[in-house]
Protein backbone atom coordinates (compact mmCIF):
# COMPACT_ATOMS: atom_id res chain seq x y z
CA UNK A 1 28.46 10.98 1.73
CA UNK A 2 25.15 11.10 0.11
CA UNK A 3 22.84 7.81 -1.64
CA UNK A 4 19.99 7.70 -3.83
CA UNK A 5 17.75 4.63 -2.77
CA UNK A 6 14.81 3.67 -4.07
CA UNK A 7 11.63 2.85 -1.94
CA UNK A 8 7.79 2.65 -2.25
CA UNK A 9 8.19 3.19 -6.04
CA UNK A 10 10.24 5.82 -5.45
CA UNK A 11 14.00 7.40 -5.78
CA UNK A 12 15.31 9.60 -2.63
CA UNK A 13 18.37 11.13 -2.13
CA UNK A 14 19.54 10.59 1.49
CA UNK A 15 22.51 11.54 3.65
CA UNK A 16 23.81 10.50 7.12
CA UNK A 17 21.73 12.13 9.77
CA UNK A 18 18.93 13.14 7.71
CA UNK A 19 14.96 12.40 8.75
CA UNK A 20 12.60 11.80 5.63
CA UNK A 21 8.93 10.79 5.22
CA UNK A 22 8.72 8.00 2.61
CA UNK A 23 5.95 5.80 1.57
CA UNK A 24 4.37 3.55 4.62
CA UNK A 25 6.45 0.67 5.57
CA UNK A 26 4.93 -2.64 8.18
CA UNK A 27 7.21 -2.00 10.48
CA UNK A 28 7.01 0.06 14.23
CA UNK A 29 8.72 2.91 15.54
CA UNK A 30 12.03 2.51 17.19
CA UNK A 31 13.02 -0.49 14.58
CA UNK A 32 15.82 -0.23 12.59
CA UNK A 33 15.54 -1.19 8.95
CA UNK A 34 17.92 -1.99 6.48
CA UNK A 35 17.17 -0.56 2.46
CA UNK A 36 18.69 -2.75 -0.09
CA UNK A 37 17.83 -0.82 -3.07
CA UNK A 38 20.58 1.18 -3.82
CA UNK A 39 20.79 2.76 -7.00
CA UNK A 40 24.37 5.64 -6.50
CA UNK A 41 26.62 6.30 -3.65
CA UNK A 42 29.16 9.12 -4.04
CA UNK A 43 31.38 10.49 -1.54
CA UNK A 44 34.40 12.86 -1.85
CA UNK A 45 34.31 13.26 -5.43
CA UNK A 46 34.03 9.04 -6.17
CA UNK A 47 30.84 8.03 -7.46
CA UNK A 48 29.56 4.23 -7.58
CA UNK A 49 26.96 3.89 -9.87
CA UNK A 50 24.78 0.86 -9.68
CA UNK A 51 22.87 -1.47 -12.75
CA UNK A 52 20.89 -0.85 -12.07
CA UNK A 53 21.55 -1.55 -8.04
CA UNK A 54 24.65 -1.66 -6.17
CA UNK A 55 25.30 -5.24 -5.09
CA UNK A 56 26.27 -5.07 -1.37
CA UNK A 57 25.22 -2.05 -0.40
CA UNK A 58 22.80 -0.91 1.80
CA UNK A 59 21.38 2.13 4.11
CA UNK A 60 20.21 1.41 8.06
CA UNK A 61 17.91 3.87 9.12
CA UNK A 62 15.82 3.62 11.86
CA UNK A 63 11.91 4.16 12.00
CA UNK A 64 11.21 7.53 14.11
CA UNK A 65 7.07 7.30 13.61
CA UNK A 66 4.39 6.23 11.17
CA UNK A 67 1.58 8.30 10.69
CA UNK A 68 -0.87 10.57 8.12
CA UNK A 69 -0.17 13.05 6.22
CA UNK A 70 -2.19 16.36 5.67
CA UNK A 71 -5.82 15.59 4.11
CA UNK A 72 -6.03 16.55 0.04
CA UNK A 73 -9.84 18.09 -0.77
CA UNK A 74 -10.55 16.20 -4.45
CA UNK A 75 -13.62 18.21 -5.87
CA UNK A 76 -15.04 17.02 -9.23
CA UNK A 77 -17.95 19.86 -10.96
CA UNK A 78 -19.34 19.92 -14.15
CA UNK A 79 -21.16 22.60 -14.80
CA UNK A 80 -24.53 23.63 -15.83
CA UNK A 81 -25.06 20.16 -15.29
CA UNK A 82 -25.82 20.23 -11.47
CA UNK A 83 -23.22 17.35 -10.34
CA UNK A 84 -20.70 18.10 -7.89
CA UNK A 85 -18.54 15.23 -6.37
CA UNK A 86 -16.39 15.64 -3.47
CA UNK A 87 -14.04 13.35 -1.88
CA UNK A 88 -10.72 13.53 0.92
CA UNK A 89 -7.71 11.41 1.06
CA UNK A 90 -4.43 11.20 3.27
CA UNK A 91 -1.86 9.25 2.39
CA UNK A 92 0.19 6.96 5.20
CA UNK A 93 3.76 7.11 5.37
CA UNK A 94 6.94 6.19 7.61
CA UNK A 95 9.04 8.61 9.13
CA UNK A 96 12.87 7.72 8.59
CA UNK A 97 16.38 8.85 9.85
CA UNK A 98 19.16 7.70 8.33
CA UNK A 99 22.07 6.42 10.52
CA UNK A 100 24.54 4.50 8.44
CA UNK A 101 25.52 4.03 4.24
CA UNK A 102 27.44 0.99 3.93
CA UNK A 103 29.29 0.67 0.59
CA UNK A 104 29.36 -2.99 0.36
């Protein structure tokens, strides 16, 4: 049984068991949270198609860690006109597993 929810502007296909980084989230490590936005749910060949969400159904995961994620190098040049610009960035994000897909 697999879903495709959407979160932090985002679509992500997710299965029972599975661990996924997704966009930060307030809440701490060790909660469980419940993700409304559920867009498909198929399992065994049956396929529930939301629109454009399922009403009802939901995934519970629960929150393993929030953290950082690797830091991106942004360099702007222009040449021959003696400008270069750098800058660094690392994005935040919540670490999920999934533990339950409720059809609703």
């Amino acid at each position: 049984m697999h879903a495709i929810i959407r979160t932090g502007g985002k679509q992500y296909r997710v299965a029972e068991g599975q661990t996924l980084r997704v966009e930060s989230l307030p809440v701490n490590p060790g909660d469980s949270i419940e993700l409304g936005d559920v867009l498909m749910i198929s399992d065994a060949g049956q396929t529930l198609v939301g629109t454009p969400l399922l009403a009802g159904a939901k995934v519970v995961a629960t929150v393993v860690a929030n953290g950082r994620g690797e830091k991106i190098r942004i360099v702007k040049f222009r040449r021959r006109k003696h400008h270069r610009k750098q800058m660094g960035h690392r994005q935040n994000f919540t670490q999920l597993e999934i533990n339950s897909i409720v059809k609703g």
